[in-house]
C-alpha atoms as a PDB file:
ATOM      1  CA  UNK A   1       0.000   0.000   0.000  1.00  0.00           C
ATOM      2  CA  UNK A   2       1.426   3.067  -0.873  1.00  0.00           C
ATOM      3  CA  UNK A   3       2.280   5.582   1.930  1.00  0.00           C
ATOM      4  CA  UNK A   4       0.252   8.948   2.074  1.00  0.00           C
ATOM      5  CA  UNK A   5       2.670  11.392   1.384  1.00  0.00           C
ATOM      6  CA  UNK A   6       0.585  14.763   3.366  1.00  0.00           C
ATOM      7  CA  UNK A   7       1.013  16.617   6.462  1.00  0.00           C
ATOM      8  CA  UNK A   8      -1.927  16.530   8.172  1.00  0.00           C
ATOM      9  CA  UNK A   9      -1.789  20.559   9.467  1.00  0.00           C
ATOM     10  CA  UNK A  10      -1.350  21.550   6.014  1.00  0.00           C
ATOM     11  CA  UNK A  11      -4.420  19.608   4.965  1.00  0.00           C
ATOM     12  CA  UNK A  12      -6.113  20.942   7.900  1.00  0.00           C
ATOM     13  CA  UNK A  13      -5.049  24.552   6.964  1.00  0.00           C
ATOM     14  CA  UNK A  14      -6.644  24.180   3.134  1.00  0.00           C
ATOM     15  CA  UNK A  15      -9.614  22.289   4.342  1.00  0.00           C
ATOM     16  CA  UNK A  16     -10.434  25.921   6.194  1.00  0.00           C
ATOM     17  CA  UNK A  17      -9.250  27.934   2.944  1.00  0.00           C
ATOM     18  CA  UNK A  18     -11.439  25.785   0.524  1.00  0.00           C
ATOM     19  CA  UNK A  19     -14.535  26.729   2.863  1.00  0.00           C
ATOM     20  CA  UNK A  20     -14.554  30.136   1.274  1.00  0.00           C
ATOM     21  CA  UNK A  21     -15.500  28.228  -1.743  1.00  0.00           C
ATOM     22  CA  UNK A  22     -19.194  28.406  -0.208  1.00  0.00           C
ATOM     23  CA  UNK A  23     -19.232  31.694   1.250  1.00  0.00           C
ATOM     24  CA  UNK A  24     -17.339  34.735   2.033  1.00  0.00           C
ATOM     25  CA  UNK A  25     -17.358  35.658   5.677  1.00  0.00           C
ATOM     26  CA  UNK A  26     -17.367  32.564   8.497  1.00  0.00           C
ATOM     27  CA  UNK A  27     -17.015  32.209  12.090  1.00  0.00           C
ATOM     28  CA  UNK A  28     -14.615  30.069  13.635  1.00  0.00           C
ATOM     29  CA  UNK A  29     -17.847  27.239  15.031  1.00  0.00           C
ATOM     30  CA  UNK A  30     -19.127  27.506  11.562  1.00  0.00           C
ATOM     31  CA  UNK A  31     -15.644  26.340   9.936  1.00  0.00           C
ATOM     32  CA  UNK A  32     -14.986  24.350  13.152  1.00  0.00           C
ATOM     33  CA  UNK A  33     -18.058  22.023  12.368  1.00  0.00           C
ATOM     34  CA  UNK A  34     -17.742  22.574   8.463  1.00  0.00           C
ATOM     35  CA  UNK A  35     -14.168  21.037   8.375  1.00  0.00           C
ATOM     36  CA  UNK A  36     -14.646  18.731  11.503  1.00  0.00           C
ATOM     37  CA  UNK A  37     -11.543  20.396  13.847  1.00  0.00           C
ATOM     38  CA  UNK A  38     -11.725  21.281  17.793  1.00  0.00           C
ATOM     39  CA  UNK A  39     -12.441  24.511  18.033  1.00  0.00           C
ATOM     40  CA  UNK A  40      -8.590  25.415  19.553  1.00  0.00           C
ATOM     41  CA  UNK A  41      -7.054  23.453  16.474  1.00  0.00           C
ATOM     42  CA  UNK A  42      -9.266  25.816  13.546  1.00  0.00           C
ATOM     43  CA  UNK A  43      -8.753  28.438  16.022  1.00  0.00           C
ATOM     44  CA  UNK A  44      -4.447  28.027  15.824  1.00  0.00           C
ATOM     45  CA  UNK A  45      -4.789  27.071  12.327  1.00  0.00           C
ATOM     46  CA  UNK A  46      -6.757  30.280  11.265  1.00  0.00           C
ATOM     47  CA  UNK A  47      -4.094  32.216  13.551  1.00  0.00           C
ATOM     48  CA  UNK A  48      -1.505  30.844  11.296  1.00  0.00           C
ATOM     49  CA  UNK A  49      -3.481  31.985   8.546  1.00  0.00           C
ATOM     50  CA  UNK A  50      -3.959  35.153   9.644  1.00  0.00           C
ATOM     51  CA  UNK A  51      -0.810  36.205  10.247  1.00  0.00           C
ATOM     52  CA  UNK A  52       0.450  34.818   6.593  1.00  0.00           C
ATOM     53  CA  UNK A  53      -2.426  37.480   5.132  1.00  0.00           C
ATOM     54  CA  UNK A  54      -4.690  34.273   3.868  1.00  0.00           C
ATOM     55  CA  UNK A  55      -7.270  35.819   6.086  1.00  0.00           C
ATOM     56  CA  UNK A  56      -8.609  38.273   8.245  1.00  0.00           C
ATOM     57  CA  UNK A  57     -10.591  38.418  11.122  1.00  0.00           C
ATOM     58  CA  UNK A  58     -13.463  41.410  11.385  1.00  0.00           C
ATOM     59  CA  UNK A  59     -13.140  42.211  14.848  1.00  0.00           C
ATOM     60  CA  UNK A  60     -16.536  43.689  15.001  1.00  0.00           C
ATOM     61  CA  UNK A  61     -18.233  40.528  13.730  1.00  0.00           C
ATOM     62  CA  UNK A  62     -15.460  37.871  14.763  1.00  0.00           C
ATOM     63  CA  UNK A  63     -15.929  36.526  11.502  1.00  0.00           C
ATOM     64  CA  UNK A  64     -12.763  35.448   8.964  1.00  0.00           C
ATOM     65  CA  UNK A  65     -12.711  36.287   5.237  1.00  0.00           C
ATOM     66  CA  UNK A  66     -10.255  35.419   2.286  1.00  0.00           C
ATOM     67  CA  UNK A  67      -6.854  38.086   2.774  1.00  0.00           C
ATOM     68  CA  UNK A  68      -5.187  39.710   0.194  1.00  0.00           C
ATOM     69  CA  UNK A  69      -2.227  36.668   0.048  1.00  0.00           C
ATOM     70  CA  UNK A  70      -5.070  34.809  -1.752  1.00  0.00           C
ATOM     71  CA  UNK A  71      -5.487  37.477  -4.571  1.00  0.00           C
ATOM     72  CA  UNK A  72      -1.698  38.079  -5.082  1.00  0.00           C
ATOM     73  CA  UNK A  73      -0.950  34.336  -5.502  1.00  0.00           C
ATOM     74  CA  UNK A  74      -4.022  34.081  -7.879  1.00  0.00           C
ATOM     75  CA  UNK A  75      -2.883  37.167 -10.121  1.00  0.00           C
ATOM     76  CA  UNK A  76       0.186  34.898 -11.054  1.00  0.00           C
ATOM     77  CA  UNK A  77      -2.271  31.926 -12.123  1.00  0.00           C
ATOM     78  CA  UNK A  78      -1.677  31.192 -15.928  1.00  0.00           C
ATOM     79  CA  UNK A  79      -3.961  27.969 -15.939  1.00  0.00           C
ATOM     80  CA  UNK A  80      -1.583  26.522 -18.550  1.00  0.00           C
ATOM     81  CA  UNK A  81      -0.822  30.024 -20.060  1.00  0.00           C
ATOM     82  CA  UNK A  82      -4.214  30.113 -20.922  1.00  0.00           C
ATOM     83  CA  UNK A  83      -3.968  34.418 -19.923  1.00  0.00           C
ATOM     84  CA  UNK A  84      -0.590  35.006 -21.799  1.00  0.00           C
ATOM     85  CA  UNK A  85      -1.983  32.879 -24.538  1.00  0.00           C
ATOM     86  CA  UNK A  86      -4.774  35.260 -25.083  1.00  0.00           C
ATOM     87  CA  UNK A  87      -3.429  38.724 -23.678  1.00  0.00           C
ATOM     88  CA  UNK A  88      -2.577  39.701 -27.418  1.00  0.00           C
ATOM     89  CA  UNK A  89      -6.001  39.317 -28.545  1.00  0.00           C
ATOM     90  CA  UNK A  90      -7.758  40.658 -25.747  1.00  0.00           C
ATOM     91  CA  UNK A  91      -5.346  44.162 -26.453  1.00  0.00           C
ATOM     92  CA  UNK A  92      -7.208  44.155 -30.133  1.00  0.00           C
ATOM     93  CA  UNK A  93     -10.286  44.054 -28.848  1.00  0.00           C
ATOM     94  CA  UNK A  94      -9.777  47.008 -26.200  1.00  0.00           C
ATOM     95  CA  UNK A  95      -7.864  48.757 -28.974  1.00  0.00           C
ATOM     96  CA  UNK A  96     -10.815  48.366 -31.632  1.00  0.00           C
ATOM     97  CA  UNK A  97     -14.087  49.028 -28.784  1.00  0.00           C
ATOM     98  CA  UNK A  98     -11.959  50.914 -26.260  1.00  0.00           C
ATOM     99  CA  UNK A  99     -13.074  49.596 -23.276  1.00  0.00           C
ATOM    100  CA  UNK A 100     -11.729  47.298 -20.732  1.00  0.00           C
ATOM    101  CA  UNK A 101     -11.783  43.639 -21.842  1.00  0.00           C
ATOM    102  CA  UNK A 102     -11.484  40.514 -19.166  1.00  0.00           C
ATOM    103  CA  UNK A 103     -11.045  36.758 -18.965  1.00  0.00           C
ATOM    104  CA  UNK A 104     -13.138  34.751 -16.500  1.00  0.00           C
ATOM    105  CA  UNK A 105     -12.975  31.299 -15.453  1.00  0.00           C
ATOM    106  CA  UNK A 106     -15.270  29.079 -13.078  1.00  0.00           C
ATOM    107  CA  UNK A 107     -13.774  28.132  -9.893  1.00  0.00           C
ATOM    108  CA  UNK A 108     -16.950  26.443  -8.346  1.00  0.00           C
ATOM    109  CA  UNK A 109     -19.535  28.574  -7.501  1.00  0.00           C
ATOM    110  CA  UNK A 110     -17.379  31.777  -8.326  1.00  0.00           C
ATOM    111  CA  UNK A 111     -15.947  33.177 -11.489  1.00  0.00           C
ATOM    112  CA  UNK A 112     -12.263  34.214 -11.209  1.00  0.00           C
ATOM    113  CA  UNK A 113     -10.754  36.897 -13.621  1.00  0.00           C
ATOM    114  CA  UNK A 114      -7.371  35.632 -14.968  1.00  0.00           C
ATOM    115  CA  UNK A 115      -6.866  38.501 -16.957  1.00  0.00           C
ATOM    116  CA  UNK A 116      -7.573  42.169 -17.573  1.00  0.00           C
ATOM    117  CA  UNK A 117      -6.872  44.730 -20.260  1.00  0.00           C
ATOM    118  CA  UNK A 118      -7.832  48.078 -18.952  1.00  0.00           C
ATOM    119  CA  UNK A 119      -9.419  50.706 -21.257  1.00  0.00           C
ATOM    120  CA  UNK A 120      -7.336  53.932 -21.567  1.00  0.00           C
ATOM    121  CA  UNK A 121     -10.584  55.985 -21.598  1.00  0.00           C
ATOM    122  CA  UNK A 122     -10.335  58.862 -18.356  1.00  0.00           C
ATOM    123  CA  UNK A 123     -13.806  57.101 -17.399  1.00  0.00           C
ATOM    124  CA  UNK A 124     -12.751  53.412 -17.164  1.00  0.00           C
ATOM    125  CA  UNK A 125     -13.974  50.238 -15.013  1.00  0.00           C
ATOM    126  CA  UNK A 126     -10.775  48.872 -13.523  1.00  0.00           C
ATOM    127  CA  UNK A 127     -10.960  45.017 -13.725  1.00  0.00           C
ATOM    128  CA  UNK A 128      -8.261  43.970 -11.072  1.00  0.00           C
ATOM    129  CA  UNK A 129      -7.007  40.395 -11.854  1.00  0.00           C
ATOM    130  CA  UNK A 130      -7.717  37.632  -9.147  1.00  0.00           C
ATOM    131  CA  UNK A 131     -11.198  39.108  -8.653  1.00  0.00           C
ATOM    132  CA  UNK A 132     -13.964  36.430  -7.358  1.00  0.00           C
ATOM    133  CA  UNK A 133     -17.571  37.369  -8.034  1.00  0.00           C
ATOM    134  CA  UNK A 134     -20.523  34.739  -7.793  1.00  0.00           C
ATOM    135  CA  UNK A 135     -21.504  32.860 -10.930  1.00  0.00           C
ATOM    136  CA  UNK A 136     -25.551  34.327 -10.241  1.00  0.00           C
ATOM    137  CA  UNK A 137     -24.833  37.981 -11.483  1.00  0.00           C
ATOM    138  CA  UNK A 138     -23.018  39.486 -14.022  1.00  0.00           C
ATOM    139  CA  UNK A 139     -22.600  39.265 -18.700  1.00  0.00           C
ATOM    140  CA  UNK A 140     -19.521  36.257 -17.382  1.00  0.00           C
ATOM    141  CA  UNK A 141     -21.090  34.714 -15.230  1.00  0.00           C
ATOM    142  CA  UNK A 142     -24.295  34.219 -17.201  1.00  0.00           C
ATOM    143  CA  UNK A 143     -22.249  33.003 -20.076  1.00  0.00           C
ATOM    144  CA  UNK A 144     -20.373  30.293 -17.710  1.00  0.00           C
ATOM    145  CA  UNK A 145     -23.544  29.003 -16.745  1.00  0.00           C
ATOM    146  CA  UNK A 146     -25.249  28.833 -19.836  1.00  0.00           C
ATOM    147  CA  UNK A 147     -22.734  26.372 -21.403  1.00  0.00           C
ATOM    148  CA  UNK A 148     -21.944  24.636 -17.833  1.00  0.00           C
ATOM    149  CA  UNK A 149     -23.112  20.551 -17.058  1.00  0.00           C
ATOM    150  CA  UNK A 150     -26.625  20.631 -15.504  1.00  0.00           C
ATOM    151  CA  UNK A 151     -24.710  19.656 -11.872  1.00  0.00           C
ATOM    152  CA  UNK A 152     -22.923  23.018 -12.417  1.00  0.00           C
ATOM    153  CA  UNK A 153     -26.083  24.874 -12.924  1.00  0.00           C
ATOM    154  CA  UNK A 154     -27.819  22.920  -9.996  1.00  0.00           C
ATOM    155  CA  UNK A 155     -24.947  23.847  -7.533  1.00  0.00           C
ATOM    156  CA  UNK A 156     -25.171  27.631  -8.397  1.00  0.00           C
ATOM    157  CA  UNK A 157     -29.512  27.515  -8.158  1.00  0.00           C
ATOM    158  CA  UNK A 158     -29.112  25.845  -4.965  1.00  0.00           C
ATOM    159  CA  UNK A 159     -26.326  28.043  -3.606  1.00  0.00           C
ATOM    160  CA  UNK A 160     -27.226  29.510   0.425  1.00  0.00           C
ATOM    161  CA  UNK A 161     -25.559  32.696  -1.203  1.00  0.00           C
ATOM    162  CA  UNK A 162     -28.798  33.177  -3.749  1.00  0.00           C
ATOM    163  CA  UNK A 163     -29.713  36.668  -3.603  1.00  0.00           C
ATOM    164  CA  UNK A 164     -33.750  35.932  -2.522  1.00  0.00           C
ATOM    165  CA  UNK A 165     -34.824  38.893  -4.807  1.00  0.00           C
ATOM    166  CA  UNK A 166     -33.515  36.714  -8.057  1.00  0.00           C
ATOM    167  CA  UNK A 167     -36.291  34.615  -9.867  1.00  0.00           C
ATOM    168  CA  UNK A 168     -34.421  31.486 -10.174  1.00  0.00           C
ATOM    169  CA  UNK A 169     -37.015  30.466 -12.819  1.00  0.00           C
ATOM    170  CA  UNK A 170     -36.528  33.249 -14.798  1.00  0.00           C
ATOM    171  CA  UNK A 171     -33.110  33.199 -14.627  1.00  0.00           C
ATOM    172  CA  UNK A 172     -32.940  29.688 -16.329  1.00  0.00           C
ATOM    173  CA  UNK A 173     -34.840  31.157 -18.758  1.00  0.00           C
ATOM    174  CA  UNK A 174     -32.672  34.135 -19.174  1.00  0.00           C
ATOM    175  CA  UNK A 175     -29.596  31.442 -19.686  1.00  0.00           C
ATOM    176  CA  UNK A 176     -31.507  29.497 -22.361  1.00  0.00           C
ATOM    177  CA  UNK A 177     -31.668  32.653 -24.218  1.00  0.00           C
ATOM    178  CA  UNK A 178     -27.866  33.605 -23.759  1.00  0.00           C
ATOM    179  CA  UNK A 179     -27.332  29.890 -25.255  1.00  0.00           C
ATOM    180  CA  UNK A 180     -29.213  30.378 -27.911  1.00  0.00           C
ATOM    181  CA  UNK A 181     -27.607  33.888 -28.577  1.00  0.00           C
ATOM    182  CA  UNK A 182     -24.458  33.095 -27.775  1.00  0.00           C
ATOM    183  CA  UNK A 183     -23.939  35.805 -25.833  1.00  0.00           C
ATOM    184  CA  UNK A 184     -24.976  37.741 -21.943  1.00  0.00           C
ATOM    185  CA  UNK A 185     -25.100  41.397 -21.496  1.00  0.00           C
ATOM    186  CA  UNK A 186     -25.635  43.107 -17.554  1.00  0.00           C
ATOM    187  CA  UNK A 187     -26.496  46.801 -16.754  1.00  0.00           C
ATOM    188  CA  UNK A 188     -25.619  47.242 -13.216  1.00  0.00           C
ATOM    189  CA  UNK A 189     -26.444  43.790 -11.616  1.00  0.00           C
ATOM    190  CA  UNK A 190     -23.185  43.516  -9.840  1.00  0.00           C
ATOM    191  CA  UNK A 191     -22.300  47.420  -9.217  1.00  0.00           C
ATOM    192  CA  UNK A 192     -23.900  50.759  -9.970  1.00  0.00           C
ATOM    193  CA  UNK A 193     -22.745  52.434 -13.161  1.00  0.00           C
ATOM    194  CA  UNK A 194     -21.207  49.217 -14.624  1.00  0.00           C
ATOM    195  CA  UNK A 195     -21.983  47.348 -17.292  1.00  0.00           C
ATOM    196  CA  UNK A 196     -21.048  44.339 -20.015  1.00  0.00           C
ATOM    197  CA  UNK A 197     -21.361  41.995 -22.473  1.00  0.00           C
ATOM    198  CA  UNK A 198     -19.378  39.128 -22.758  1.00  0.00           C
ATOM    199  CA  UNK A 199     -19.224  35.841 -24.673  1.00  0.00           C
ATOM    200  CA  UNK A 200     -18.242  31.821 -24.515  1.00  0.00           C
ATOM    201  CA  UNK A 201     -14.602  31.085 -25.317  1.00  0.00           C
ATOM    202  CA  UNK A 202     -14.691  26.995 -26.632  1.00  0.00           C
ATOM    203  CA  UNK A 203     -11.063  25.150 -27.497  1.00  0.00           C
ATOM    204  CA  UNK A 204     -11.047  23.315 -30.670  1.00  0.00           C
ATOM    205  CA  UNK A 205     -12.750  20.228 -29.244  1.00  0.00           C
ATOM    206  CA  UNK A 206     -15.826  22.300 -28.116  1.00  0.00           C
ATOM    207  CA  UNK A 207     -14.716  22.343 -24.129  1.00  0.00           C
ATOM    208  CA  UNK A 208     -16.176  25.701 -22.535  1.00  0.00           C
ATOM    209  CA  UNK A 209     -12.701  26.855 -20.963  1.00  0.00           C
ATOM    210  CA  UNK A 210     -13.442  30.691 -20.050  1.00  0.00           C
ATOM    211  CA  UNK A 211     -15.872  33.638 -20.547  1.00  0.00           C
ATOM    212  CA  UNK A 212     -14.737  36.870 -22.500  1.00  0.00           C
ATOM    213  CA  UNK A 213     -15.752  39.827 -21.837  1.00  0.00           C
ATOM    214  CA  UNK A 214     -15.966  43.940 -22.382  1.00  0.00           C
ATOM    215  CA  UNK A 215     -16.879  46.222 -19.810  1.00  0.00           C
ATOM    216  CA  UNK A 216     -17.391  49.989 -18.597  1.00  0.00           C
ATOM    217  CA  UNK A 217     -19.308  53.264 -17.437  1.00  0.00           C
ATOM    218  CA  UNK A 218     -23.708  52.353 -18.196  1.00  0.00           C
ATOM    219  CA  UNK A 219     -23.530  55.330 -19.791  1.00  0.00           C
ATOM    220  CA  UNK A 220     -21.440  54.241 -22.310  1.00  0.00           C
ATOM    221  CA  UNK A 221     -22.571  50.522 -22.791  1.00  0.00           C
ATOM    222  CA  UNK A 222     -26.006  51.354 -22.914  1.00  0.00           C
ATOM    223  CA  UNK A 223     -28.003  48.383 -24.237  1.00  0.00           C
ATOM    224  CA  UNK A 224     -28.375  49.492 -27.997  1.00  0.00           C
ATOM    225  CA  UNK A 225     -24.163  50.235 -27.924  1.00  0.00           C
ATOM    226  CA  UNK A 226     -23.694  46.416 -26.729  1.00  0.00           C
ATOM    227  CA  UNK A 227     -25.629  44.784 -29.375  1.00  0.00           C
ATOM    228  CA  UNK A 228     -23.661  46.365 -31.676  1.00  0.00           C
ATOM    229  CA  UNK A 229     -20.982  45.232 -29.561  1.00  0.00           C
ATOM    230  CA  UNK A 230     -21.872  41.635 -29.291  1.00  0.00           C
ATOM    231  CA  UNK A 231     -21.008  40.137 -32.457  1.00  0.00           C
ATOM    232  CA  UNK A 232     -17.348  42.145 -32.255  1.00  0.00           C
ATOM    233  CA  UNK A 233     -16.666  40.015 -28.972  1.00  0.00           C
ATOM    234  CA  UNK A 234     -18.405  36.713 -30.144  1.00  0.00           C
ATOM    235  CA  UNK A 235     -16.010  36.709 -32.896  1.00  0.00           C
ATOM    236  CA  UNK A 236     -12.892  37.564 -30.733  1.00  0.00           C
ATOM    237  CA  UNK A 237     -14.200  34.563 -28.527  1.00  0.00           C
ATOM    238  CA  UNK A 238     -14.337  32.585 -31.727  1.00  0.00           C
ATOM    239  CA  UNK A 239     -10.742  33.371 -32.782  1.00  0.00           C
ATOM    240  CA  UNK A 240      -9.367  32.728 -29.128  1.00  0.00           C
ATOM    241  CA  UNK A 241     -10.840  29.660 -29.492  1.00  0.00           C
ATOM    242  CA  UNK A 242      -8.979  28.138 -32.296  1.00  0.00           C
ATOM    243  CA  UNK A 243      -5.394  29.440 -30.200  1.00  0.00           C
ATOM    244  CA  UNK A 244      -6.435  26.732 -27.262  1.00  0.00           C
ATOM    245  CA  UNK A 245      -5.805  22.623 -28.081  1.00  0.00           C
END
């Protein structure tokens, strides 16, 4: 039998970072009981945490949350050069609609941006890279869903995190649209004053690998301006595409 090769505190330590998978603010008896640890052993472990910037503890609430360690490691994430692959073509797009243009991946029930290209417009929506958002609002996360497995939707509809003020019936209907259009557009679902479109990026064996999408001020990408917009990005998807095996 061959020997497990872990340490034990170090699986202990992830099993408590992986929890933020499901949520973004915990107590220490809620990860306690979610990762099965003592109290005093998540309570050292999250220490340990703490002071390495993984998280950070809201002293009014005594709840934890994901640090900023998290977000710088996950700004270096390539996921097989998939980013630096891609970078030159997202710069053509910003270059030819002028506005900031991002790369989004799923990372369970979150999208992750992998990489940005900000607009050089004085008015601009700064995308920072290693950004997690939920996969229920937002142009990306739309698009993610609509092409995802059924267990991938299913997860997401049955999230504790679903906003109670979002139809989930309608929203399945609002993804078998984006499917059929191939593209999602969002005017201020996430943030006031934002808004995008974005669309699918498949590799050449038809694997959904990452959502692509343009951003900015409402006021610029008002609805009519995006559906002129769409087909620009669908077709930048489209050529990304054929760059991935």
């Amino acid at each position: 039998m061959e020997e497990k090769r872990t340490v034990r505190a170090v699986e202990r330590a992830l099993d408590l970072l992986l929890c933020f998978r499901h949520g973004r603010e915990w107590g220490l008896t809620e990860l306690s009981q979610r990762v099965g640890l003592h109290k005093s052993t998540a309570h050292r472990l999250l220490a340990t945490l703490e002071d390495k910037g993984f998280v950070v503890r809201d002293e009014a609430t005594e709840k934890y949350r994901l640090g900023l360690s998290l977000l710088e490691l996950s700004a270096n994430l390539t996921l097989d050069d998939l980013s630096a692959v891609l970078l030159g073509e997202m710069e053509k797009l910003r270059d030819r609609l002028g506005e900031t243009v991002s790369l989004y991946v799923r990372d369970g029930n979150e999208r992750v941006r992998i990489q940005a290209v900000q607009s050089t417009q004085a008015i601009r929506r700064v995308a920072p890279v290693g950004a997690r958002m939920p996969l229920f609002v937002g142009a990306s996360s739309k698009v993610l869903l609509a092409y995802a497995e059924p267990e991938v939707r299913e997860a997401v509809l049955n999230d504790p995190a679903w906003p109670a003020s979002l139809d989930r019936e309608a929203f399945v209907r609002q993804l078998e649209e984006i499917a059929k259009a191939g593209y999602a557009t969002s005017i201020e679902e996430r943030e006031p004053g934002a808004a995008a479109v974005a669309a699918p990026i498949f590799n050449r064996s038809g694997r959904l690998v990452a959502a692509l999408a343009v951003s900015g001020p409402s006021n610029r990408l008002k609805p009519g301006v995006m559906r002129k917009y769409a087909p620009v990005v669908m077709e930048a998807a489209r050529r990304m595409g054929t760059m991935l095996g």
